[in-house]
Protein backbone atom coordinates (compact mmCIF):
# COMPACT_ATOMS: atom_id res chain seq x y z
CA UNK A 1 134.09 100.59 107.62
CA UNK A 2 132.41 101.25 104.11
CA UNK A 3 128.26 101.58 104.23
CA UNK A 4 126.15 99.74 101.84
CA UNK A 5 123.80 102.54 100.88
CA UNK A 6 121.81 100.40 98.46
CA UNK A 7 121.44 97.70 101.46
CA UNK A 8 120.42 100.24 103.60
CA UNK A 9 118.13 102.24 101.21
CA UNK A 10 116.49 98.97 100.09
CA UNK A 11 115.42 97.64 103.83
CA UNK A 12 114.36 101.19 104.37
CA UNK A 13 112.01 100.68 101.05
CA UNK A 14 110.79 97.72 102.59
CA UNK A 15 110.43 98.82 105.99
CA UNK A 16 108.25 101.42 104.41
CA UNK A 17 106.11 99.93 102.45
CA UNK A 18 105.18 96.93 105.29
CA UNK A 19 104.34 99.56 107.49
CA UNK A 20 101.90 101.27 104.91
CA UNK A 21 100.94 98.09 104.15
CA UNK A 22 100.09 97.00 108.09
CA UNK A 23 98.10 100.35 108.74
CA UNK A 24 96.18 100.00 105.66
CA UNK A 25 94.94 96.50 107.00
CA UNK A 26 94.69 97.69 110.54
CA UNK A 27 92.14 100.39 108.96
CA UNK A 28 90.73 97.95 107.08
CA UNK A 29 89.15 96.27 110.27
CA UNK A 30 88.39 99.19 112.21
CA UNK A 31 86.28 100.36 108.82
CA UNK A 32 84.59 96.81 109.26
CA UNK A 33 83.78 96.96 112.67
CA UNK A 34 82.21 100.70 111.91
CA UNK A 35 80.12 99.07 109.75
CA UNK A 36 79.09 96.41 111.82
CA UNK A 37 78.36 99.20 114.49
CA UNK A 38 76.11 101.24 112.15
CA UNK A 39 73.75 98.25 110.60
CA UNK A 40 73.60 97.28 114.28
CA UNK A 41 72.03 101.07 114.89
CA UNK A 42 70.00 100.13 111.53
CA UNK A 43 68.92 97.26 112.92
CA UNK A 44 70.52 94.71 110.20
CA UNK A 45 73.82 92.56 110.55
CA UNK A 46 76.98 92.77 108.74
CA UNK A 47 77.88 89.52 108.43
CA UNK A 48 80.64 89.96 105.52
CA UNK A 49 81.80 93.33 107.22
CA UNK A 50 83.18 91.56 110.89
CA UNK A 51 84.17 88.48 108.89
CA UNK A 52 86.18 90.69 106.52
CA UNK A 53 87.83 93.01 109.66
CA UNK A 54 88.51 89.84 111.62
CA UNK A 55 90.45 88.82 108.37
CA UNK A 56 92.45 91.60 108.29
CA UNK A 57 93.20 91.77 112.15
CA UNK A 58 94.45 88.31 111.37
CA UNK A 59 96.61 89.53 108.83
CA UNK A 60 98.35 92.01 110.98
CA UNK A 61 98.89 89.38 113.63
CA UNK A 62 100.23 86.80 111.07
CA UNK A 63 102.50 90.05 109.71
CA UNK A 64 103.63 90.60 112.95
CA UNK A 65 104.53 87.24 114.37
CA UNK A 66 106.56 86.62 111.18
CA UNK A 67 108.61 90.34 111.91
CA UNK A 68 108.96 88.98 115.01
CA UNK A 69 110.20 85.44 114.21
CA UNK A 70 112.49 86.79 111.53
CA UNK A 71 114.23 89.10 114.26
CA UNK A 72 114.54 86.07 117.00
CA UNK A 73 115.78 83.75 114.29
């Protein structure tokens, strides 16, 4: 059996950087939905803020499904 370290080191690359990638989004949206909770306590709305965190909640469901599909398929 002979390895293929470069295969291997290069999914492990990947695998890396998606997962950097996915928490920076996922802290993307909480950071909107902070803000959202403070110009609630301010009185105001942040409109852009939830729009923008919804966006990137999105984008970490549309990230997973395709990990997902691309393991199934």
């Amino acid at each position: 059996m002979k390895i293929d370290w470069a295969a291997l080191g290069s999914v492990f690359g990947v695998s890396l950087v998606v997962t950097v990638a996915l928490v920076a989004l996922f802290t993307l949206g909480i950071t909107g939905l902070s803000r959202r909770e403070r110009a609630a306590e301010r009185g105001g709305t942040a409109v852009l803020a939830v729009t923008g965190a919804y966006a990137c909640f999105a984008a970490c469901a549309a990230a997973v499904a395709y990990g997902i599909y691309l393991i199934v398929a």
